[in-house]
PDB file of N, CA and C in Angstrom:
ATOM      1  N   UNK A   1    -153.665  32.784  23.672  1.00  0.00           N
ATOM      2  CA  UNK A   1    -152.509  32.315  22.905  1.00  0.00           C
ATOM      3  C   UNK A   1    -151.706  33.510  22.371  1.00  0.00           C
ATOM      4  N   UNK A   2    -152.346  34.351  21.905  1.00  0.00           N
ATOM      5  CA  UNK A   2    -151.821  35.472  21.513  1.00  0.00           C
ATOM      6  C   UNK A   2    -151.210  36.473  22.642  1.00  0.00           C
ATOM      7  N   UNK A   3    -151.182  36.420  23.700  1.00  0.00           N
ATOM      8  CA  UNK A   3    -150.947  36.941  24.594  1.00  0.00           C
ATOM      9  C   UNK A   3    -149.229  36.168  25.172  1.00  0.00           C
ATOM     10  N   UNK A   4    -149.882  34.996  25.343  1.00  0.00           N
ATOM     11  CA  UNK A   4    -148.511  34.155  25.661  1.00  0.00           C
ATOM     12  C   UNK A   4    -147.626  34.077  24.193  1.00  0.00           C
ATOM     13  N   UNK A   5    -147.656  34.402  23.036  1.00  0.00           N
ATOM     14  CA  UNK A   5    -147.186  34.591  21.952  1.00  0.00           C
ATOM     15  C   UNK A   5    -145.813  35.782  22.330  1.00  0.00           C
ATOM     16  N   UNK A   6    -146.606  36.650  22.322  1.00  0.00           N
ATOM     17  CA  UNK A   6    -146.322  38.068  22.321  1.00  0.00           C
ATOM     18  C   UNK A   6    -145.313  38.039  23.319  1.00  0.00           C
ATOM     19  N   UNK A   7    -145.833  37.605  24.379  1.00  0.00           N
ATOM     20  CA  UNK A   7    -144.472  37.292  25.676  1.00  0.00           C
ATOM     21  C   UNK A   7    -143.644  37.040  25.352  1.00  0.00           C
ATOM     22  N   UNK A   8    -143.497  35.652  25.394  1.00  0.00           N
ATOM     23  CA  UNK A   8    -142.720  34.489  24.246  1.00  0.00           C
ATOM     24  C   UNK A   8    -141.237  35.475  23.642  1.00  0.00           C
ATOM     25  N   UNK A   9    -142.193  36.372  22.306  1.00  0.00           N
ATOM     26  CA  UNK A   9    -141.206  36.999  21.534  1.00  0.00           C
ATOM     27  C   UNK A   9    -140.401  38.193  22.347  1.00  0.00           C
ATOM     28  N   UNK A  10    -141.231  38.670  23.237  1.00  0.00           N
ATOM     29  CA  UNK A  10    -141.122  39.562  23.758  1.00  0.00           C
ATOM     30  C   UNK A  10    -139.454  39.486  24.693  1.00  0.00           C
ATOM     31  N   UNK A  11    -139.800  38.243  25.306  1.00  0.00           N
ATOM     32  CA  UNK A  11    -139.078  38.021  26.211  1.00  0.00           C
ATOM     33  C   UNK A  11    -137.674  37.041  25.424  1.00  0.00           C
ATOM     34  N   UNK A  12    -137.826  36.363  24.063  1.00  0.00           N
ATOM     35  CA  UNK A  12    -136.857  35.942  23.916  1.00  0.00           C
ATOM     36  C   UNK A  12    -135.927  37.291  23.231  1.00  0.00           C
ATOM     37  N   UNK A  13    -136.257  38.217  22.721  1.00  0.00           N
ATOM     38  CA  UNK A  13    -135.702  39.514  22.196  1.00  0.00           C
ATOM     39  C   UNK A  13    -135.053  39.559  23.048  1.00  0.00           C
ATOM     40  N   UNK A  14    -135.388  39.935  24.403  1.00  0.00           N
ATOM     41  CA  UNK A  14    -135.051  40.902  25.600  1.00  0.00           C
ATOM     42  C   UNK A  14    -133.604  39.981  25.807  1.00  0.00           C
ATOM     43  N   UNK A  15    -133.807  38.528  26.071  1.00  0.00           N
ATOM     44  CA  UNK A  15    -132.725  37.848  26.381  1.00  0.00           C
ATOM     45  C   UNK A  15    -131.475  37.860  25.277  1.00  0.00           C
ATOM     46  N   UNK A  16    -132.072  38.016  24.110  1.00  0.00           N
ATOM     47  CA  UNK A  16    -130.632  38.318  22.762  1.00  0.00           C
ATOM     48  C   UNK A  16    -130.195  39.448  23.356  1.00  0.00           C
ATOM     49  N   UNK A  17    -130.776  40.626  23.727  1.00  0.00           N
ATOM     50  CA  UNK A  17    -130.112  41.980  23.722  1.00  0.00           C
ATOM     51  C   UNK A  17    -129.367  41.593  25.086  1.00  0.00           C
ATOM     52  N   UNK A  18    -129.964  40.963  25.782  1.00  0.00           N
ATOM     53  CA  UNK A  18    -129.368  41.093  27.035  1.00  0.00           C
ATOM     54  C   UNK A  18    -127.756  40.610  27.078  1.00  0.00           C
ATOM     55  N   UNK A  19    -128.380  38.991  26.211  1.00  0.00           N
ATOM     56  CA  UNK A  19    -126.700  38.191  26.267  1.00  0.00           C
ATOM     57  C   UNK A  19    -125.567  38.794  25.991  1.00  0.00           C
ATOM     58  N   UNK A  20    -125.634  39.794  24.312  1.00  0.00           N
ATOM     59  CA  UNK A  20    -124.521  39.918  23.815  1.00  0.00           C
ATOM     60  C   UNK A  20    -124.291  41.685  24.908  1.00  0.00           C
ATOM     61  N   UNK A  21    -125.346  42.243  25.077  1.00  0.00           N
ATOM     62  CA  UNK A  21    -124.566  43.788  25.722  1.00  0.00           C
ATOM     63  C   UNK A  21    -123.811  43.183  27.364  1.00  0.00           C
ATOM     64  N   UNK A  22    -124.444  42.248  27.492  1.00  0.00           N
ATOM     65  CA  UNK A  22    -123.698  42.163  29.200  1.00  0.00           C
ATOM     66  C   UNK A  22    -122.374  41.194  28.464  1.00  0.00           C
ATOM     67  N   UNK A  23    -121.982  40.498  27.668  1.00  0.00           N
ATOM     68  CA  UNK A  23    -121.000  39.980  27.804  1.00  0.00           C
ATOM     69  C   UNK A  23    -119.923  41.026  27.328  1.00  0.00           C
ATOM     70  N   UNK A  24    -120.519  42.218  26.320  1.00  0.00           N
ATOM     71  CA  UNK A  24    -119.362  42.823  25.757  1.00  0.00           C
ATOM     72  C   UNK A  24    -119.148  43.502  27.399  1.00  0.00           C
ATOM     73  N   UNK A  25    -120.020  44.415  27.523  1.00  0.00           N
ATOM     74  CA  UNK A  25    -119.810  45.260  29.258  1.00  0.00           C
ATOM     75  C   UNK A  25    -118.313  44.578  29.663  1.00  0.00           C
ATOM     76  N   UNK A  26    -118.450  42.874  30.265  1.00  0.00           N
ATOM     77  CA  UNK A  26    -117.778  42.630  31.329  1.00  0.00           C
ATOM     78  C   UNK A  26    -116.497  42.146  31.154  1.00  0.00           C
ATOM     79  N   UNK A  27    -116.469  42.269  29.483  1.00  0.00           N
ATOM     80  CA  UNK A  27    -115.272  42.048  28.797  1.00  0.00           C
ATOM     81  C   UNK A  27    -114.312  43.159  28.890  1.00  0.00           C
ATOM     82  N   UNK A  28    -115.364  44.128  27.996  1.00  0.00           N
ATOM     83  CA  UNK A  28    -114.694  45.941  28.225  1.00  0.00           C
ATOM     84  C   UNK A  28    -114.617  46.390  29.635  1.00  0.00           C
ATOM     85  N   UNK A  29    -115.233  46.595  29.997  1.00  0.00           N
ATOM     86  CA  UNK A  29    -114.807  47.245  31.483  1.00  0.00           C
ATOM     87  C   UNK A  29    -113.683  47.053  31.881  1.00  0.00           C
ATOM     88  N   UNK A  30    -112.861  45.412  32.340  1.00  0.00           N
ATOM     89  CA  UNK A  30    -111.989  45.247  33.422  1.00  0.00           C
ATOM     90  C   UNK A  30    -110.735  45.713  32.232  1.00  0.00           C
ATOM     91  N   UNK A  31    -110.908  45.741  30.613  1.00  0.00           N
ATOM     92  CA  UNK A  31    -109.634  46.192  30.296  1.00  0.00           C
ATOM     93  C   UNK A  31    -109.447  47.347  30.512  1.00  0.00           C
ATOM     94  N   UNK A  32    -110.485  48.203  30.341  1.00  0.00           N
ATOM     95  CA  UNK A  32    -110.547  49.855  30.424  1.00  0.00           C
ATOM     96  C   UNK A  32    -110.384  50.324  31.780  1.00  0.00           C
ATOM     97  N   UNK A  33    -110.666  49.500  33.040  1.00  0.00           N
ATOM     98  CA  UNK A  33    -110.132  50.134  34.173  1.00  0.00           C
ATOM     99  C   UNK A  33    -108.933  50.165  34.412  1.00  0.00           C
ATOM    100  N   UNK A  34    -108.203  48.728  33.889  1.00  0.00           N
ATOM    101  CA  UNK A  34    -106.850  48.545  33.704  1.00  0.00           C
ATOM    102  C   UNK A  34    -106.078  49.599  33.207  1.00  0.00           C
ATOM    103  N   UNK A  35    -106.402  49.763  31.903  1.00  0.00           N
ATOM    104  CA  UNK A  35    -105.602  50.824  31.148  1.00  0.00           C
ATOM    105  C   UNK A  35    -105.777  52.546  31.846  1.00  0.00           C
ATOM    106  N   UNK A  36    -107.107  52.678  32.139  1.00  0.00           N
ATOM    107  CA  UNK A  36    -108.150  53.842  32.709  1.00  0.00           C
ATOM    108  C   UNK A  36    -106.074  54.335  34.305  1.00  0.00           C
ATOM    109  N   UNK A  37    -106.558  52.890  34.629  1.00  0.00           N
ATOM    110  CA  UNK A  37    -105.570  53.117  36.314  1.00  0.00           C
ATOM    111  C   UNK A  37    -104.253  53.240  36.234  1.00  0.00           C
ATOM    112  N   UNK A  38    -103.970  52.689  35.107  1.00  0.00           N
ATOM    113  CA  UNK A  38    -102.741  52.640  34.509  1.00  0.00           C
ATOM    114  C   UNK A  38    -102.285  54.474  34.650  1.00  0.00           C
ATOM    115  N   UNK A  39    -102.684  54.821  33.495  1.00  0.00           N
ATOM    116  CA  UNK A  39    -102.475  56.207  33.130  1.00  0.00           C
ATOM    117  C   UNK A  39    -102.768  57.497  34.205  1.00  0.00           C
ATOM    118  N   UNK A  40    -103.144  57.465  35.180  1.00  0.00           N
ATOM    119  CA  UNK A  40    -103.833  58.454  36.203  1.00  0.00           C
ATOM    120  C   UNK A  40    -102.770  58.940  36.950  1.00  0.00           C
ATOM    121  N   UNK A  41    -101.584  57.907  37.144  1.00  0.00           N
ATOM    122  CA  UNK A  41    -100.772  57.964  38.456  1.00  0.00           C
ATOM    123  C   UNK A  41     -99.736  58.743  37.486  1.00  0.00           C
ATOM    124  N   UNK A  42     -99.166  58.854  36.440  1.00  0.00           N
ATOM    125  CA  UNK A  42     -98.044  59.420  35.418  1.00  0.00           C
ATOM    126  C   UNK A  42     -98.715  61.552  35.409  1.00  0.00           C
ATOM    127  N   UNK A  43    -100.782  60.933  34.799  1.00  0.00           N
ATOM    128  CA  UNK A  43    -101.201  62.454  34.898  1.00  0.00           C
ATOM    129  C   UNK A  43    -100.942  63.018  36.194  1.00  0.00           C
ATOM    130  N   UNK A  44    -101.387  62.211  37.089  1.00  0.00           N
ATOM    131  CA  UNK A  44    -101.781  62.837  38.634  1.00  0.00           C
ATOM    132  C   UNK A  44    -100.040  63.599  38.326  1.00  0.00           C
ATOM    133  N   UNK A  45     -98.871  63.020  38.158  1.00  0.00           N
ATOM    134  CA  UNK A  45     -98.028  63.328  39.090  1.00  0.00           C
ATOM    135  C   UNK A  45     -97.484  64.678  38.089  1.00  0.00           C
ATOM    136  N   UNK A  46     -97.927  64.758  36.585  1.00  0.00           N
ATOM    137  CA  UNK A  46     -97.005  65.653  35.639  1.00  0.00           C
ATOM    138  C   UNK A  46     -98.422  66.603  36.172  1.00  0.00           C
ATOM    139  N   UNK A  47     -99.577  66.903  36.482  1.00  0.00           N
ATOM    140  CA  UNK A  47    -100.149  67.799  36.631  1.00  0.00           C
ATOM    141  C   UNK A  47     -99.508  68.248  37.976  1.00  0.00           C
ATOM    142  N   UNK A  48     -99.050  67.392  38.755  1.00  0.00           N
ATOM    143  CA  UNK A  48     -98.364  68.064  40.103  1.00  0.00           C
ATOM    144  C   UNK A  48     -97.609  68.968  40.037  1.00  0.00           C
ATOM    145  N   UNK A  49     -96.347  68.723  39.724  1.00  0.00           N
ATOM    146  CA  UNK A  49     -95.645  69.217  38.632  1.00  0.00           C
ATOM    147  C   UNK A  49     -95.797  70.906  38.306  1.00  0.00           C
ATOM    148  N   UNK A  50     -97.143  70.392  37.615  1.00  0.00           N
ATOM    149  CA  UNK A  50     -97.021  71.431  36.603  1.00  0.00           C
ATOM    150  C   UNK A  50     -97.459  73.067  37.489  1.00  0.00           C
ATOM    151  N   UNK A  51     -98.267  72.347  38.699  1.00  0.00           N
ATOM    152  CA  UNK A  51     -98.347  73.022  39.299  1.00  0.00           C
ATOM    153  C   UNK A  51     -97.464  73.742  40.384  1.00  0.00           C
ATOM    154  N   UNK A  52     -96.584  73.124  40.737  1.00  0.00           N
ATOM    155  CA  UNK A  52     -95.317  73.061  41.723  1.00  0.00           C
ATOM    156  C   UNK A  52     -94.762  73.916  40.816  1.00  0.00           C
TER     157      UNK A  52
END
């Protein structure tokens, strides 16, 4: 009993941590690639530039 106890807690922990870090992840990510892709093509081109 104590064994399947321990699981039990073990494993319902694991699933709290799990729920809330994977939902923030898949929330954050697709804005931050957005914004991330956004901005690259303005650097890419003033570092061109800067080099030219």
């Amino acid at each position: 009993d104590a064994a399947i106890a321990d699981t039990a807690i073990a494993t319902s922990g694991i699933d709290d941590d799990t729920t809330p870090i994977d939902s923030q992840p898949h929330e954050t990510v697709p804005p931050r690639k957005s914004t991330r892709g956004n901005p690259p093509p303005p650097l890419t081109q003033d570092t061109v530039n800067c080099i030219i």
